[in-house]
C-alpha atoms as a PDB file:
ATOM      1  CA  UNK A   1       8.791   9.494   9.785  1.00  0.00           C
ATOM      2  CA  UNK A   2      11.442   8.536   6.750  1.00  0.00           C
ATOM      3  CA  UNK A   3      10.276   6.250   4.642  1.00  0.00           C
ATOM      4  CA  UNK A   4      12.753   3.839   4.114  1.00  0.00           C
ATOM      5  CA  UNK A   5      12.642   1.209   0.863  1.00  0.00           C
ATOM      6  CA  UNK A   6      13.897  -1.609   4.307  1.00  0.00           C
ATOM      7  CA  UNK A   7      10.769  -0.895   5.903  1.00  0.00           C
ATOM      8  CA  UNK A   8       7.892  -3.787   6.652  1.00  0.00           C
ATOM      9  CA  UNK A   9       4.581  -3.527   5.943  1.00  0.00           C
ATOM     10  CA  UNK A  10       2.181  -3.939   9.066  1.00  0.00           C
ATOM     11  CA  UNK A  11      -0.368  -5.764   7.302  1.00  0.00           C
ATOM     12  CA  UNK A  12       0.795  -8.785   5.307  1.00  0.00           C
ATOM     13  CA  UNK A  13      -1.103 -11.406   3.774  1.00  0.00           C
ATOM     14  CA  UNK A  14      -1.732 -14.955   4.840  1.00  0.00           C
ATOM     15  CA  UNK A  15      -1.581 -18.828   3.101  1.00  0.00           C
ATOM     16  CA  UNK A  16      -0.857 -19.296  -0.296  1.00  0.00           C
ATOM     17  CA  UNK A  17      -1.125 -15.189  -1.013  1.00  0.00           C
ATOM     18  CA  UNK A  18       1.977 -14.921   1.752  1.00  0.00           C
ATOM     19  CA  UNK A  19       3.690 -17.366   0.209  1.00  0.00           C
ATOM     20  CA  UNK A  20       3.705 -15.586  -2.843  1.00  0.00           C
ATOM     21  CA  UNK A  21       4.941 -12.293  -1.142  1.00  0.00           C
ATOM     22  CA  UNK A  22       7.417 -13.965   0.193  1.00  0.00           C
ATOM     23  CA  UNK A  23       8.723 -15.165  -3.322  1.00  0.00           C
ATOM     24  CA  UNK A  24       8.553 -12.011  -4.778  1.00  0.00           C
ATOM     25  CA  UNK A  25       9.290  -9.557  -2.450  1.00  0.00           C
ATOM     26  CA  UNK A  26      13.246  -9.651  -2.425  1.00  0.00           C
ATOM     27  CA  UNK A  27      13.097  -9.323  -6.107  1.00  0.00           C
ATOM     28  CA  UNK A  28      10.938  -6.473  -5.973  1.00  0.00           C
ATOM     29  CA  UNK A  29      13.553  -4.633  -3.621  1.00  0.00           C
ATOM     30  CA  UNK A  30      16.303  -5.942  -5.598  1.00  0.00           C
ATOM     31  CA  UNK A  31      14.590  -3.543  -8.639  1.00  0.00           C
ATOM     32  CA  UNK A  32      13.794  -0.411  -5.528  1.00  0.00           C
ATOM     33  CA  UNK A  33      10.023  -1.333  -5.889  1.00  0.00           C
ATOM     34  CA  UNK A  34       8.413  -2.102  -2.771  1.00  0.00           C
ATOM     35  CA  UNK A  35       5.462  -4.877  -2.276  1.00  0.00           C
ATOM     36  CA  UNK A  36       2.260  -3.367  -1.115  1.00  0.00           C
ATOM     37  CA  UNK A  37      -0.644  -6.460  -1.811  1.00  0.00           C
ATOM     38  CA  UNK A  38      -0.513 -10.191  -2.839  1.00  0.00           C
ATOM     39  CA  UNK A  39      -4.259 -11.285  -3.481  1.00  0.00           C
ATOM     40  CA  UNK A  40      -5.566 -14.107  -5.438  1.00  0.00           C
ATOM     41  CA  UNK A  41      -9.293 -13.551  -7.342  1.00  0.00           C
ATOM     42  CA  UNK A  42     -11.447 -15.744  -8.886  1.00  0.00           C
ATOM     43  CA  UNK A  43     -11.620 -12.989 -11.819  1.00  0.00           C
ATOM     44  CA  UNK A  44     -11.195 -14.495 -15.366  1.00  0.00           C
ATOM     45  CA  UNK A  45     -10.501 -18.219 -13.782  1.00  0.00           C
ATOM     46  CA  UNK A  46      -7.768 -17.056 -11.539  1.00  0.00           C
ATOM     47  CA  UNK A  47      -5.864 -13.687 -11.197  1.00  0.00           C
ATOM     48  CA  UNK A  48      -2.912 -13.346  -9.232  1.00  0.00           C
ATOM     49  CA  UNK A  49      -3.024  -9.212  -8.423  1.00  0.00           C
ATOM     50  CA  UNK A  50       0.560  -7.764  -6.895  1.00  0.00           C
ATOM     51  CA  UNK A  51       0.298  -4.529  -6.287  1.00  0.00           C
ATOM     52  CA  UNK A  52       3.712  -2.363  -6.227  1.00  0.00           C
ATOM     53  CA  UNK A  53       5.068   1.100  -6.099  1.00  0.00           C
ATOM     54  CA  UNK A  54       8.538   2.717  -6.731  1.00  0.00           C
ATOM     55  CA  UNK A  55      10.114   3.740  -3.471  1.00  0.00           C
ATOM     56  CA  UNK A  56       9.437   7.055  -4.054  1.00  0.00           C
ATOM     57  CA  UNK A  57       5.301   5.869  -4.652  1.00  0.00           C
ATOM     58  CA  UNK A  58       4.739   5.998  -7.962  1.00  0.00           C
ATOM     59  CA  UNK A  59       4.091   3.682 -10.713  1.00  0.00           C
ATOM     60  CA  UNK A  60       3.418   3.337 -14.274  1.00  0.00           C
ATOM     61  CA  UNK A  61       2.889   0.710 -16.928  1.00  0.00           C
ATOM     62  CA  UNK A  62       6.739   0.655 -17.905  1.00  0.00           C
ATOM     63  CA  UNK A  63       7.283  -0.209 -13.784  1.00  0.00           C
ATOM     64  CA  UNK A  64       3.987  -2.763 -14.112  1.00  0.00           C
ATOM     65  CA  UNK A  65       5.886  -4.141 -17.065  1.00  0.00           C
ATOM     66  CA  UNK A  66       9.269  -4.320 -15.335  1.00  0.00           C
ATOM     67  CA  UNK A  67       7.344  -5.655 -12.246  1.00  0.00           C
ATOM     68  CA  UNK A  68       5.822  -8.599 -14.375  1.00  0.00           C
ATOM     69  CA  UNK A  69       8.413  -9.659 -16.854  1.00  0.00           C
ATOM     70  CA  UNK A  70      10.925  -9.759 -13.530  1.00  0.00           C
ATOM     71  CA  UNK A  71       8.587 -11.718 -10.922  1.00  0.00           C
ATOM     72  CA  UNK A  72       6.923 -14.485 -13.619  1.00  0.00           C
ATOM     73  CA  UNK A  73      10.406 -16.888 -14.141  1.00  0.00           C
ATOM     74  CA  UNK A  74      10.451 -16.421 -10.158  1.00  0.00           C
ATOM     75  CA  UNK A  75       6.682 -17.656  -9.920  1.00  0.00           C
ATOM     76  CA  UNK A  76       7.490 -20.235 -12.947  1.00  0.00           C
ATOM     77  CA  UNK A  77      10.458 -21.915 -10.884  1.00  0.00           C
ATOM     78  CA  UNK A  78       9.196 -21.747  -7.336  1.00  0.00           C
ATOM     79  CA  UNK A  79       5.231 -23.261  -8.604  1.00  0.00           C
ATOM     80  CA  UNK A  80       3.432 -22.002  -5.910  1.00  0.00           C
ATOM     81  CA  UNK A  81       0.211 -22.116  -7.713  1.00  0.00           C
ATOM     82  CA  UNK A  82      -1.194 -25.380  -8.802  1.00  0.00           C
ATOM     83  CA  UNK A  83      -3.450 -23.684 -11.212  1.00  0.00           C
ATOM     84  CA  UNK A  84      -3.051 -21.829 -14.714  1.00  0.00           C
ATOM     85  CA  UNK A  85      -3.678 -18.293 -13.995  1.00  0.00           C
ATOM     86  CA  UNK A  86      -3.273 -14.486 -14.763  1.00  0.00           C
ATOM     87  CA  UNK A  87      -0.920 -12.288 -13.370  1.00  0.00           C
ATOM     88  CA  UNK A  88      -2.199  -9.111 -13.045  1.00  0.00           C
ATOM     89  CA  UNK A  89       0.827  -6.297 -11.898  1.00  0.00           C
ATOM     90  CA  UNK A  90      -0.905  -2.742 -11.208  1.00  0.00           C
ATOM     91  CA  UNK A  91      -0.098   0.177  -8.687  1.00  0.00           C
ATOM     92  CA  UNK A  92      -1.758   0.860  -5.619  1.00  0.00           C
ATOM     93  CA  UNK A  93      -3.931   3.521  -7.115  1.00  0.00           C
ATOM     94  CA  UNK A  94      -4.965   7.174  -5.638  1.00  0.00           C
ATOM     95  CA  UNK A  95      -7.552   5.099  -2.994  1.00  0.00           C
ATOM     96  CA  UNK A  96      -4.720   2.865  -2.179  1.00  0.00           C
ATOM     97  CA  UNK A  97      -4.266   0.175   0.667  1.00  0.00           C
ATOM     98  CA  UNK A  98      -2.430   1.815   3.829  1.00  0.00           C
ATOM     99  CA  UNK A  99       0.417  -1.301   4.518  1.00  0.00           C
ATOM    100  CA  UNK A 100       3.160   0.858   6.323  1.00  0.00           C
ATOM    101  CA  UNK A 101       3.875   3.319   8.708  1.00  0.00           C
ATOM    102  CA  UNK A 102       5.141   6.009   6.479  1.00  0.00           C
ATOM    103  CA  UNK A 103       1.906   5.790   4.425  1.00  0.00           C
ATOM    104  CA  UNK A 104      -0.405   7.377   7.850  1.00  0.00           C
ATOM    105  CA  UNK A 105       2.573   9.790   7.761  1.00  0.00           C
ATOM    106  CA  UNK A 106       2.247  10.401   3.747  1.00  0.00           C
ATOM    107  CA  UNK A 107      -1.866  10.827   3.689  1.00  0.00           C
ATOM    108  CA  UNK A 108      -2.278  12.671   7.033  1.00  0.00           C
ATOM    109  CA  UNK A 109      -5.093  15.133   6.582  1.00  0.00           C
ATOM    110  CA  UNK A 110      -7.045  12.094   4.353  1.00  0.00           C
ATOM    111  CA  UNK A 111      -9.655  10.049   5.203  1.00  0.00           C
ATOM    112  CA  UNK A 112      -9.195   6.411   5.611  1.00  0.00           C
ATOM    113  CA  UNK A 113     -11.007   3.970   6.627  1.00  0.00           C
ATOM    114  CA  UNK A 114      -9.989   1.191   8.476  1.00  0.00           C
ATOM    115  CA  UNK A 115     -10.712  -2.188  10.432  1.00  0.00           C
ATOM    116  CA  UNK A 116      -8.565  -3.267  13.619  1.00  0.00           C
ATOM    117  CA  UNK A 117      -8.041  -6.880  14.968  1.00  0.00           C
ATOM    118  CA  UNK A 118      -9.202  -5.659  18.362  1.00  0.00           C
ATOM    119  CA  UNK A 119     -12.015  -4.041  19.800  1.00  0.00           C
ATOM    120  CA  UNK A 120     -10.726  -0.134  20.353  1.00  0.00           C
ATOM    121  CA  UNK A 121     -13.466   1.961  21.865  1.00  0.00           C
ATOM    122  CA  UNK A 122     -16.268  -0.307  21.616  1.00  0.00           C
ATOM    123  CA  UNK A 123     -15.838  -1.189  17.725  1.00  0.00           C
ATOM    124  CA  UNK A 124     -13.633  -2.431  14.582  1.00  0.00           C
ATOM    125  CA  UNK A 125     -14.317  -0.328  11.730  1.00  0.00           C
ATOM    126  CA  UNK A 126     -13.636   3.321  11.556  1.00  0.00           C
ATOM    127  CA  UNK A 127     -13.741   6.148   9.022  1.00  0.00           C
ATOM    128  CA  UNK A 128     -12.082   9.795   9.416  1.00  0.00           C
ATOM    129  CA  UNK A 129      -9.558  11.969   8.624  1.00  0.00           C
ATOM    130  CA  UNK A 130      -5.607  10.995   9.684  1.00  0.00           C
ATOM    131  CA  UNK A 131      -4.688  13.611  12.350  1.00  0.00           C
ATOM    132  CA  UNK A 132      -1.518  12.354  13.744  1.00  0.00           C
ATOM    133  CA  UNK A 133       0.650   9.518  13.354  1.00  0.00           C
ATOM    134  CA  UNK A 134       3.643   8.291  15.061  1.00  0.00           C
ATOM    135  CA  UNK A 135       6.019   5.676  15.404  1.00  0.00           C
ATOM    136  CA  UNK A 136       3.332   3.579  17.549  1.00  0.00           C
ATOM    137  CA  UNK A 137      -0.340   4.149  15.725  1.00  0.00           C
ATOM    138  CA  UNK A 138      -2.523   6.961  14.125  1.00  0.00           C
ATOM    139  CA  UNK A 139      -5.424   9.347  15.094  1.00  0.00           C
ATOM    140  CA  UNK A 140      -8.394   9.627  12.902  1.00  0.00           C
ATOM    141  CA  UNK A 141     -11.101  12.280  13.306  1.00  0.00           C
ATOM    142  CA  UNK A 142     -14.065  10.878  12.734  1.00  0.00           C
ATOM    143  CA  UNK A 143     -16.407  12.100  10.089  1.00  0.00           C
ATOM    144  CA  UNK A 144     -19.306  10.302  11.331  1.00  0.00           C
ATOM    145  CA  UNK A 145     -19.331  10.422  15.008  1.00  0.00           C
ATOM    146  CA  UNK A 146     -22.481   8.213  17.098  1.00  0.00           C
ATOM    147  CA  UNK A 147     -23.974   9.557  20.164  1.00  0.00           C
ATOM    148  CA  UNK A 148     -21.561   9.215  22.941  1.00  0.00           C
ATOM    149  CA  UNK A 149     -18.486   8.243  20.923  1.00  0.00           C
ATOM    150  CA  UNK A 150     -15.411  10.446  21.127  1.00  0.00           C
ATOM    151  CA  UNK A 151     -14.934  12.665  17.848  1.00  0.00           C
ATOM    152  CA  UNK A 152     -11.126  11.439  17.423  1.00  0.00           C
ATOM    153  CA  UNK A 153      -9.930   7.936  18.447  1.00  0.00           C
ATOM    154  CA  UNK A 154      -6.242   6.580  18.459  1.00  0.00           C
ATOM    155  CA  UNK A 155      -5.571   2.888  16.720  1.00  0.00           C
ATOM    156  CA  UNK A 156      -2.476   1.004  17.478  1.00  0.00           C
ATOM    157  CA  UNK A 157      -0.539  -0.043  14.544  1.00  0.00           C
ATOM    158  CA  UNK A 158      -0.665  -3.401  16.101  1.00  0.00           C
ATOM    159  CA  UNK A 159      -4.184  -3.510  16.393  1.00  0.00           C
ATOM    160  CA  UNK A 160      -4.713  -2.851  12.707  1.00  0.00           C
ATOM    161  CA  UNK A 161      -6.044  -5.616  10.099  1.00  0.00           C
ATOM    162  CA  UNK A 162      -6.660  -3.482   7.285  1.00  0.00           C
ATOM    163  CA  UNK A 163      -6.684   0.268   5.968  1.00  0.00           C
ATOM    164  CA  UNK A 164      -7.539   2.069   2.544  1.00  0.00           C
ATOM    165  CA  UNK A 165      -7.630   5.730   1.655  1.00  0.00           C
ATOM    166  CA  UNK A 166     -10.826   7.438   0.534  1.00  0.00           C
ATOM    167  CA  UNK A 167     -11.242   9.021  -2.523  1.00  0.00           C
ATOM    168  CA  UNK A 168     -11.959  12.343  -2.806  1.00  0.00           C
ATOM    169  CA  UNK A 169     -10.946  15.383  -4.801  1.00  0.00           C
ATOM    170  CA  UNK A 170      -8.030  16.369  -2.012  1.00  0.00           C
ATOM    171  CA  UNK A 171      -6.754  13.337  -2.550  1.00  0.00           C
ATOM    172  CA  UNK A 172      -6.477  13.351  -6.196  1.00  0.00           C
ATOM    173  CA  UNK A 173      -5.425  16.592  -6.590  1.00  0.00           C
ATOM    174  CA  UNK A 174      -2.607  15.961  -3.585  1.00  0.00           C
ATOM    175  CA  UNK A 175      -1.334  12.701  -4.877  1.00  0.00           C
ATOM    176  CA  UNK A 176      -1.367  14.412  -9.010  1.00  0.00           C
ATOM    177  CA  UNK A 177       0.997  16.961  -7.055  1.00  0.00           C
ATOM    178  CA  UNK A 178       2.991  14.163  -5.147  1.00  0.00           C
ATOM    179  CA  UNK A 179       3.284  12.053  -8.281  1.00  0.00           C
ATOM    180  CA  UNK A 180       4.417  15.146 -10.209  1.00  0.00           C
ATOM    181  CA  UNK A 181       6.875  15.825  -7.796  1.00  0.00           C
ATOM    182  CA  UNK A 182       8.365  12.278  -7.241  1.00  0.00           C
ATOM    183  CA  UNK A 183       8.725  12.706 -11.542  1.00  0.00           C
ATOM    184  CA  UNK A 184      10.633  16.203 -11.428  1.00  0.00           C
ATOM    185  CA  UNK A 185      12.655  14.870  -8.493  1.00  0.00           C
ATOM    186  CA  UNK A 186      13.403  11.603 -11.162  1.00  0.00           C
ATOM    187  CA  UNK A 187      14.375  13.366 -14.107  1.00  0.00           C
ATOM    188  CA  UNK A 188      16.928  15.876 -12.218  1.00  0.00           C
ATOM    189  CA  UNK A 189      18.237  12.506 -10.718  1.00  0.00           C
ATOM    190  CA  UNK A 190      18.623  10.771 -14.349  1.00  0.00           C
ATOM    191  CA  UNK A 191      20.299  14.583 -15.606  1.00  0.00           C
ATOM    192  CA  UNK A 192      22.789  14.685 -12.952  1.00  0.00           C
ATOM    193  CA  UNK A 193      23.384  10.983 -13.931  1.00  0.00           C
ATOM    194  CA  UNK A 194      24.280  12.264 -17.072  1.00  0.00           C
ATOM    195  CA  UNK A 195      26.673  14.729 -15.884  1.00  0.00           C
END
Protein backbone atom coordinates (compact mmCIF):
# COMPACT_ATOMS: atom_id res chain seq x y z
CA UNK A 1 0.00 0.00 0.00
CA UNK A 2 1.34 3.82 -0.89
CA UNK A 3 1.66 5.77 1.78
CA UNK A 4 0.19 8.87 1.09
CA UNK A 5 1.02 12.28 3.37
CA UNK A 6 -3.56 12.60 2.83
CA UNK A 7 -3.89 9.51 4.62
CA UNK A 8 -5.89 9.19 8.24
CA UNK A 9 -4.73 7.63 11.02
CA UNK A 10 -7.04 4.71 12.37
CA UNK A 11 -6.50 5.42 15.85
CA UNK A 12 -7.05 9.02 16.94
CA UNK A 13 -7.28 10.43 20.23
CA UNK A 14 -10.25 11.54 22.24
CA UNK A 15 -11.39 14.94 24.52
CA UNK A 16 -9.20 17.62 25.07
CA UNK A 17 -6.02 15.47 23.42
CA UNK A 18 -8.39 15.39 20.00
CA UNK A 19 -8.99 18.69 20.23
CA UNK A 20 -5.55 19.45 20.14
CA UNK A 21 -4.93 17.18 17.01
CA UNK A 22 -7.35 18.74 15.46
CA UNK A 23 -5.61 22.25 15.92
CA UNK A 24 -2.48 21.15 14.87
CA UNK A 25 -2.80 18.73 12.41
CA UNK A 26 -3.43 20.96 9.20
CA UNK A 27 -0.40 22.85 10.14
CA UNK A 28 1.61 19.90 10.45
CA UNK A 29 0.62 18.87 6.75
CA UNK A 30 0.91 22.32 5.67
CA UNK A 31 4.98 21.76 6.69
CA UNK A 32 4.71 17.64 4.94
CA UNK A 33 4.92 16.32 8.60
CA UNK A 34 2.28 14.04 9.48
CA UNK A 35 0.56 13.76 13.17
CA UNK A 36 1.07 10.42 14.74
CA UNK A 37 0.05 11.06 18.86
CA UNK A 38 -1.55 13.94 20.90
CA UNK A 39 -1.23 12.90 24.70
CA UNK A 40 -1.35 15.00 27.72
CA UNK A 41 0.97 13.74 31.01
CA UNK A 42 1.06 14.75 34.30
CA UNK A 43 5.06 14.77 33.84
CA UNK A 44 6.75 17.98 35.19
CA UNK A 45 3.09 19.63 36.07
CA UNK A 46 1.74 19.12 32.64
CA UNK A 47 3.35 17.98 29.29
CA UNK A 48 1.66 18.25 26.16
CA UNK A 49 3.67 15.27 23.97
CA UNK A 50 2.93 15.49 19.88
CA UNK A 51 4.55 13.08 18.31
CA UNK A 52 5.40 13.65 14.40
CA UNK A 53 7.31 12.27 11.52
CA UNK A 54 8.33 13.61 8.02
CA UNK A 55 6.28 11.95 5.34
CA UNK A 56 8.91 9.96 4.39
CA UNK A 57 9.19 8.73 8.55
CA UNK A 58 11.87 10.30 9.83
CA UNK A 59 12.59 12.93 12.26
CA UNK A 60 15.18 14.87 13.93
CA UNK A 61 15.61 17.69 16.40
CA UNK A 62 15.79 20.42 13.52
CA UNK A 63 12.03 18.80 12.40
CA UNK A 64 11.12 18.69 16.48
CA UNK A 65 12.23 22.29 16.40
CA UNK A 66 10.33 23.24 13.24
CA UNK A 67 7.40 21.14 14.67
CA UNK A 68 7.37 23.30 17.97
CA UNK A 69 8.23 26.81 17.03
CA UNK A 70 5.29 26.29 14.13
CA UNK A 71 2.38 24.62 16.34
CA UNK A 72 2.92 26.93 19.81
CA UNK A 73 1.31 30.57 18.29
CA UNK A 74 -1.43 27.97 16.96
CA UNK A 75 -1.88 26.48 20.61
CA UNK A 76 -1.31 30.24 22.05
CA UNK A 77 -4.36 31.65 19.90
CA UNK A 78 -6.78 28.76 19.91
CA UNK A 79 -6.22 28.21 24.27
CA UNK A 80 -7.23 24.89 24.40
CA UNK A 81 -5.48 24.25 27.59
CA UNK A 82 -6.52 26.04 30.67
CA UNK A 83 -3.30 25.22 32.32
CA UNK A 84 0.48 26.41 32.00
CA UNK A 85 2.26 23.55 30.55
CA UNK A 86 5.20 21.99 28.51
CA UNK A 87 5.20 21.16 25.10
CA UNK A 88 7.14 18.39 24.47
CA UNK A 89 7.63 17.72 20.26
CA UNK A 90 9.59 14.26 19.72
CA UNK A 91 9.41 11.50 16.92
CA UNK A 92 7.73 8.37 17.12
CA UNK A 93 10.86 6.49 17.98
CA UNK A 94 12.19 2.89 16.60
CA UNK A 95 9.22 1.13 19.07
CA UNK A 96 6.79 3.53 17.64
CA UNK A 97 2.86 3.68 17.85
CA UNK A 98 1.23 1.86 14.68
CA UNK A 99 -1.66 4.86 13.71
CA UNK A 100 -2.05 4.03 9.89
CA UNK A 101 -2.41 1.57 7.43
CA UNK A 102 0.82 2.00 5.63
CA UNK A 103 2.69 1.55 8.96
CA UNK A 104 1.41 -2.68 9.15
CA UNK A 105 2.59 -2.41 5.51
CA UNK A 106 6.08 -0.58 6.54
CA UNK A 107 6.96 -3.06 9.73
CA UNK A 108 5.64 -6.35 8.25
CA UNK A 109 7.93 -9.09 9.45
CA UNK A 110 7.98 -7.06 13.18
CA UNK A 111 6.39 -7.79 16.12
CA UNK A 112 3.72 -5.63 17.46
CA UNK A 113 1.65 -5.79 19.91
CA UNK A 114 -1.66 -4.68 19.97
CA UNK A 115 -5.19 -4.24 21.73
CA UNK A 116 -8.59 -4.30 19.66
CA UNK A 117 -11.98 -2.67 20.68
CA UNK A 118 -13.63 -6.04 20.12
CA UNK A 119 -13.31 -9.39 21.23
CA UNK A 120 -11.44 -11.31 18.07
CA UNK A 121 -10.89 -14.95 18.87
CA UNK A 122 -11.75 -15.01 22.38
CA UNK A 123 -9.40 -11.96 23.50
CA UNK A 124 -8.10 -8.15 23.15
CA UNK A 125 -4.50 -8.09 23.42
CA UNK A 126 -2.15 -9.76 21.08
CA UNK A 127 1.58 -9.99 20.42
CA UNK A 128 3.36 -11.46 17.12
CA UNK A 129 4.99 -10.89 14.17
CA UNK A 130 3.02 -8.76 11.12
CA UNK A 131 2.52 -11.37 8.34
CA UNK A 132 0.22 -9.70 5.99
CA UNK A 133 -1.58 -6.61 5.73
CA UNK A 134 -4.07 -5.24 3.43
CA UNK A 135 -6.31 -2.59 2.69
CA UNK A 136 -8.90 -4.10 5.38
CA UNK A 137 -6.64 -5.38 8.61
CA UNK A 138 -3.34 -7.30 9.42
CA UNK A 139 -2.17 -10.88 10.35
CA UNK A 140 0.09 -11.39 13.24
CA UNK A 141 1.83 -14.68 14.03
CA UNK A 142 1.79 -15.15 17.33
CA UNK A 143 4.90 -15.60 19.35
CA UNK A 144 3.22 -16.87 22.30
CA UNK A 145 0.50 -19.13 21.28
CA UNK A 146 -2.05 -20.79 24.42
CA UNK A 147 -3.33 -24.22 24.16
CA UNK A 148 -6.00 -24.33 21.60
CA UNK A 149 -5.50 -20.87 20.10
CA UNK A 150 -4.69 -20.59 16.41
CA UNK A 151 -0.85 -19.70 15.78
CA UNK A 152 -1.83 -16.63 13.37
CA UNK A 153 -4.99 -14.51 13.87
CA UNK A 154 -6.37 -11.68 11.52
CA UNK A 155 -7.48 -8.11 13.28
CA UNK A 156 -9.67 -5.74 11.48
CA UNK A 157 -8.37 -2.32 11.19
CA UNK A 158 -11.66 -1.33 12.56
CA UNK A 159 -11.47 -3.38 15.43
CA UNK A 160 -8.17 -1.88 16.52
CA UNK A 161 -7.75 0.55 19.70
CA UNK A 162 -4.17 0.62 19.89
CA UNK A 163 -0.79 -0.83 18.38
CA UNK A 164 3.08 -0.35 19.10
CA UNK A 165 6.08 -2.03 17.57
CA UNK A 166 8.46 -4.14 19.64
CA UNK A 167 11.85 -3.50 20.01
CA UNK A 168 14.27 -5.69 19.01
CA UNK A 169 17.57 -5.74 17.18
CA UNK A 170 15.67 -6.36 13.54
CA UNK A 171 13.98 -3.55 14.16
CA UNK A 172 16.73 -1.26 14.90
CA UNK A 173 18.93 -2.36 12.51
CA UNK A 174 15.86 -2.21 9.71
CA UNK A 175 14.60 1.18 10.64
CA UNK A 176 18.84 2.59 10.91
CA UNK A 177 18.63 1.24 7.17
CA UNK A 178 15.13 2.86 6.42
CA UNK A 179 16.15 6.12 8.07
CA UNK A 180 19.41 6.05 6.10
CA UNK A 181 17.66 5.58 3.10
CA UNK A 182 14.79 8.17 3.50
CA UNK A 183 18.29 10.65 4.14
CA UNK A 184 20.15 9.58 0.78
CA UNK A 185 16.79 9.74 -0.99
CA UNK A 186 16.66 13.66 0.74
CA UNK A 187 19.88 14.89 -0.16
CA UNK A 188 19.68 13.70 -4.02
CA UNK A 189 16.22 15.53 -3.81
CA UNK A 190 17.83 18.91 -2.29
CA UNK A 191 20.97 18.32 -5.24
CA UNK A 192 18.67 18.07 -8.05
CA UNK A 193 16.99 21.16 -6.42
CA UNK A 194 20.07 22.75 -6.96
CA UNK A 195 20.39 21.91 -10.49
Amino acid sequence: MPQTETEPRLIIETGLDLRIAEIIEPVLTAMDYRLVRVRMLNQNGLTLQIMAERNDGTMDVDGCEAVSTAISPVLDVEDPIDKAYHLEVSSPGIDRPMVRKSDFFRWKGHLVKCETSIMIDNRKRFRGRITEADTEGFTIERDQVAYGEAPRVTIPFSALAEAKLILTDDLIRDALRADKLAKAEAANQNDEDDE
